[in-house]
Every structure is written in structure tokens, then in C-alpha cells.
Protein backbone atom coordinates (compact mmCIF):
# COMPACT_ATOMS: atom_id res chain seq x y z
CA UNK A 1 289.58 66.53 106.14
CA UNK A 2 289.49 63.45 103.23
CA UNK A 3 285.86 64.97 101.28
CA UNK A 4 285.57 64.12 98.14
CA UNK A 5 285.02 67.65 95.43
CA UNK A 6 282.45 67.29 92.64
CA UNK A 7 283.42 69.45 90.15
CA UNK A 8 279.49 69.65 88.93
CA UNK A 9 280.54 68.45 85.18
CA UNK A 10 281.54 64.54 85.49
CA UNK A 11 283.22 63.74 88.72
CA UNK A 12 281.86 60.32 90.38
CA UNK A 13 282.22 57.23 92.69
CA UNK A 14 280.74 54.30 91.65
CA UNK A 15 280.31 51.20 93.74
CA UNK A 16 279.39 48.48 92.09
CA UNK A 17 276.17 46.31 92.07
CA UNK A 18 275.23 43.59 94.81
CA UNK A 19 271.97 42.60 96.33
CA UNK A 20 272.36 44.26 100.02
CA UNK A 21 271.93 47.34 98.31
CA UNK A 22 268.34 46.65 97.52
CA UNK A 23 266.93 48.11 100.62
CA UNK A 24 263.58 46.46 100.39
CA UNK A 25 263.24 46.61 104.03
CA UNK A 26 263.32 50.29 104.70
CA UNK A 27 266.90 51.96 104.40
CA UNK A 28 269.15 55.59 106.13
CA UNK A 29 271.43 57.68 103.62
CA UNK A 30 273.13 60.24 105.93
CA UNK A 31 276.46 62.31 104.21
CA UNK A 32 277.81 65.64 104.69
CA UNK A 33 277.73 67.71 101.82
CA UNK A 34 279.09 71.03 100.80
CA UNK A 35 277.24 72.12 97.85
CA UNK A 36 278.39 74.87 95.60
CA UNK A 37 275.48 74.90 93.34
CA UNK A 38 272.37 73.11 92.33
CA UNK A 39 275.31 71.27 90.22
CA UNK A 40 273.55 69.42 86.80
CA UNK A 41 269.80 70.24 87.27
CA UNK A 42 269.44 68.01 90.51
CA UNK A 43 272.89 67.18 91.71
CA UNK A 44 273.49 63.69 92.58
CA UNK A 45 274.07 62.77 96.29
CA UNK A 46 273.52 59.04 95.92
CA UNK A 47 271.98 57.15 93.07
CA UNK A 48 270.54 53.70 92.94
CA UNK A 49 268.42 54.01 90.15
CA UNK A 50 267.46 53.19 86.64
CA UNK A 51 266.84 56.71 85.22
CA UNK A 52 266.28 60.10 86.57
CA UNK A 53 263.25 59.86 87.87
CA UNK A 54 264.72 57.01 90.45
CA UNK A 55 262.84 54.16 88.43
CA UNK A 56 263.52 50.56 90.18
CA UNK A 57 265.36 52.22 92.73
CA UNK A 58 266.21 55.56 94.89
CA UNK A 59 268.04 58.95 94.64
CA UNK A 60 268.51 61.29 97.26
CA UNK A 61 269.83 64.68 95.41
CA UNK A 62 270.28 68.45 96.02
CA UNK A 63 267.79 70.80 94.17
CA UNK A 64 268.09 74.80 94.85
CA UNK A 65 268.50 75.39 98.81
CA UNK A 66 267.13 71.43 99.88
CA UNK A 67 267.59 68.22 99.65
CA UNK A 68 265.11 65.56 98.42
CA UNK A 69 264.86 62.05 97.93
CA UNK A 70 262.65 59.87 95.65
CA UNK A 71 262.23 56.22 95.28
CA UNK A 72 260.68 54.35 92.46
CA UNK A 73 259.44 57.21 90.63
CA UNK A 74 257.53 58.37 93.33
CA UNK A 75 256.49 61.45 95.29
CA UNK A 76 259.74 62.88 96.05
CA UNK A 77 259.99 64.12 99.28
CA UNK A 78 262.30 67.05 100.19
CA UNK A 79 263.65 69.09 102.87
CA UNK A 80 262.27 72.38 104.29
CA UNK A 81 263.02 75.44 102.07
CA UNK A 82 266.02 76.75 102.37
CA UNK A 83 267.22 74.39 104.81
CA UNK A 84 270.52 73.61 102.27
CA UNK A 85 271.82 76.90 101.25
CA UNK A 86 274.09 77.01 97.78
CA UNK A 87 277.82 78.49 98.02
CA UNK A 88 277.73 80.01 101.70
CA UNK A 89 280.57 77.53 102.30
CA UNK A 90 278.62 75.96 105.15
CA UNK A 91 278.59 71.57 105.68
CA UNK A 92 275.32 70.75 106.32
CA UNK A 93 274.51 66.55 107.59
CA UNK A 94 271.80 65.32 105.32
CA UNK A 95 269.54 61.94 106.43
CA UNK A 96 267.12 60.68 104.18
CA UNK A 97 264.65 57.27 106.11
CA UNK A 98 262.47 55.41 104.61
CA UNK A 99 260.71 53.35 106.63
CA UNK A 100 259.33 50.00 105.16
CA UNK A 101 255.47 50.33 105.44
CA UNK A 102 252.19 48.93 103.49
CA UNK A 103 251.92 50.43 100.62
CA UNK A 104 254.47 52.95 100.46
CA UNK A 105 257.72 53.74 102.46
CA UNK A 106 257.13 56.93 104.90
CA UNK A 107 260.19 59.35 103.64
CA UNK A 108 261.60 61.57 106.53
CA UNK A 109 264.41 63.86 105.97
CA UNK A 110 266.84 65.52 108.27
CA UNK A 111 269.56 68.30 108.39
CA UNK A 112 272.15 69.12 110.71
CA UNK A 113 270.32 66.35 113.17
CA UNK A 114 266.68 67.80 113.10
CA UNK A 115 263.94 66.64 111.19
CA UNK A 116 263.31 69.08 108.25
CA UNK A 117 260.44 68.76 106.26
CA UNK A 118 257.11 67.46 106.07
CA UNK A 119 257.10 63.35 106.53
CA UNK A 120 255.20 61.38 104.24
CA UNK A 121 254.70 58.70 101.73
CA UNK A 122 257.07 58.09 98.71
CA UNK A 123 257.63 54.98 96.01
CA UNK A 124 257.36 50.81 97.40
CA UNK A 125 260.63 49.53 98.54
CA UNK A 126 259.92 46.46 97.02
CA UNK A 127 260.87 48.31 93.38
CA UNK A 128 264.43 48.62 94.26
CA UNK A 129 264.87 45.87 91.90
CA UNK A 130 267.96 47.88 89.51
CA UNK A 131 271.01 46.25 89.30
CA UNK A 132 272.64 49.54 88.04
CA UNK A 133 275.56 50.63 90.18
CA UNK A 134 275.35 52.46 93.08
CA UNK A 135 276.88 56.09 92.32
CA UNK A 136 277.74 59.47 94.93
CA UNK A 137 278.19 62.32 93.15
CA UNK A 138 276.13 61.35 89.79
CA UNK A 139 273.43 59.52 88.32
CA UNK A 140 273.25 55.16 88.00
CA UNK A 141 274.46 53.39 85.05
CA UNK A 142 274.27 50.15 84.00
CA UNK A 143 277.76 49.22 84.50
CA UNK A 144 278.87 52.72 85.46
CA UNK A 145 277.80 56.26 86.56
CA UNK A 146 276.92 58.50 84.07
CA UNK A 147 277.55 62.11 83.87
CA UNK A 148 274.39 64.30 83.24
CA UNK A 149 273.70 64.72 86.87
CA UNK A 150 276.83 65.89 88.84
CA UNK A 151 276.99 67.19 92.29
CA UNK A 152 278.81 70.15 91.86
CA UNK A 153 280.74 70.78 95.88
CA UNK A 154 282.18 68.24 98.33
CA UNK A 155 280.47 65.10 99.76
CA UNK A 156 281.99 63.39 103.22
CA UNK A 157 281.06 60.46 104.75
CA UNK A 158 278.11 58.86 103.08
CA UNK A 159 276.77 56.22 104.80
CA UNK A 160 273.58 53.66 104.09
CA UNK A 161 272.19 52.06 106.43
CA UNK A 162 269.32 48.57 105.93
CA UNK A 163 266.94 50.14 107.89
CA UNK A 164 265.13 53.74 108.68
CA UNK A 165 267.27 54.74 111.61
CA UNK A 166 264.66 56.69 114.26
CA UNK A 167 264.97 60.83 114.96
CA UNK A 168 267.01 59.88 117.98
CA UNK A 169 269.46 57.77 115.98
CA UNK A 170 269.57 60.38 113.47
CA UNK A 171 270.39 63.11 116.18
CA UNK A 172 273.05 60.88 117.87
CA UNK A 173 274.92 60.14 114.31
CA UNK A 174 274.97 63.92 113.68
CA UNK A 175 276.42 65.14 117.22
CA UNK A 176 278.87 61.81 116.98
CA UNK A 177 280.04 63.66 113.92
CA UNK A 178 280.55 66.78 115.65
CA UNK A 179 283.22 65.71 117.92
């Protein structure tokens, strides 16, 4: 199909700033990604953030053979080992949740539909407070996405949702996708 290729040096899509994408009430970032390598130390799937550590607001990103998402400079929370494999020229669906819960958002990732992982507690929502851009493929800028953190493959049909979609929602988006 339409994917978009990262070329892992300073390829981007930036989206800018409103307040929906705040997210304070739990959020879903599901995408299928391609990845060639790790890409610039942790390749960029989406950014919402204020630096790399996901200050003031989130990052879900590819390290070697997972994903893993962090919000607020917390935790992060990534998927099983090995569970994203570099370069085997396989698509792989990746769902980060984070559910809105006191004090801390439960993080829950999935892969190709199936939970992946260990589940647990990562950053408030209520510090998604950035007004950076919202960037796929690279790390959040001010006004635009900068290019220190490029996700070096091809990223399809990223979508974020206002709310931690459950495992059966998950499942049902990645079979829909299938077809």
C-alpha cells in the first residue's frame, strides 16, 4: 500500500498542536510498522513530548527487537523481547493503552493483536501538558519535529485513540486490519 518510509536520518510528519491531543483521560496508539533498524538510538513511532525522555507528554518508540512507550518521564514500559524483530521485512501491529488510573496510568502493550509484555504503571496523564507538535517518525519540537530520533523503516496507519481501548478492542482492530 500508501506507508510512509523513514529513512532513519530526518524523515517526519508533524501534526500540529491542539488540546485533544492531551490525552489526560487515558489514550490507544496502534500503527503498523516495518522497522529496518533501531533507527536514531530509539526510533520515533509517535512523539508528544517535550524532550527525550517524554517530559510533559508521551512517546511510544522502537528500541532493539520491541517496542516501548513512556509518558512523563516515567517507567517506560515495553514489549516482550524480541517480540519486534529488526530487518526480517515482517509488519508487525503495535498498541500501546494507557489507562487513566490514581496515581499513575497502567501501560499495556500489544503486537500483532496479543498482549505482549508485562502490564504496569508508567508517568500521570495529567502531565501531558506540552504544546510541542505531535510527530510519527521523530522526536517533538516546539513548532516542529526535530531530527535526532528517526524511525528508520515504514510506518502505516497510526491511529490515537482518547481512551485505553480493552484487549478485545485491541484484537478486533488488528484482525479488522487483516482483511
Amino acid at each position: 500500500g500508501n506507508s510512509l518510509n523513514f529513512d532513519g536520518v530526518d524523515d517526519f510528519v508533524s501534526v500540529p498542536h491542539n488540546a485533544n491531543q492531551l490525552l489526560t483521560n487515558g489514550f490507544t496508539i496502534s500503527a503498523w510498522i516495518k522497522p529496518d533498524t533501531v533507527g536514531e538510538i530509539d526510533g520515533r513511532i509517535v512523539d508528544k513530548s517535550a524532550g527525550a525522555s517524554a517530559e510533559n507528554g508521551f512517546k511510544y518508540v522502537v528500541l532493539t527487537n520491541m517496542a516501548n512507550a513512556q509518558i512523563n518521564s516515567g517507567t517506560t514500559r515495553p514489549s516482550a523481547t524480541n517480540s519486534v524483530i529488526f530487518a526480517n521485512g515482517n509488519w508487525y501491529h503495535v498498541v500501546v493503552t494507557a489507562a487513566a488510573g490514581a496515581p499513575n496510568a497502567t501501560i499495556t502493550q500489544y503486537v500483532n493483536g496479543v498482549q505482549s509484555g508485562t502490564p504496569g504503571i508508567s508517568g500521570t496523564l495529567s502531565g501531558i501538558t506540552t504544546t510541542n507538535v505531535l510527530c510519527i517518525g521523530n522526536r517533538a519540537g516546539t513548532t516542529s519535529c526535530n531530527t535526532d530520533r528517526t524511525f528508520d523503516g515504514s510506518i502505516d496507519e497510526v491511529i490515537i485513540f482518547n481512551r485505553a481501548l480493552t484487549a478485545g478492542e485491541v484484537q478486533a482492530l488488528y484482525e479488522m486490519d487483516l482483511s
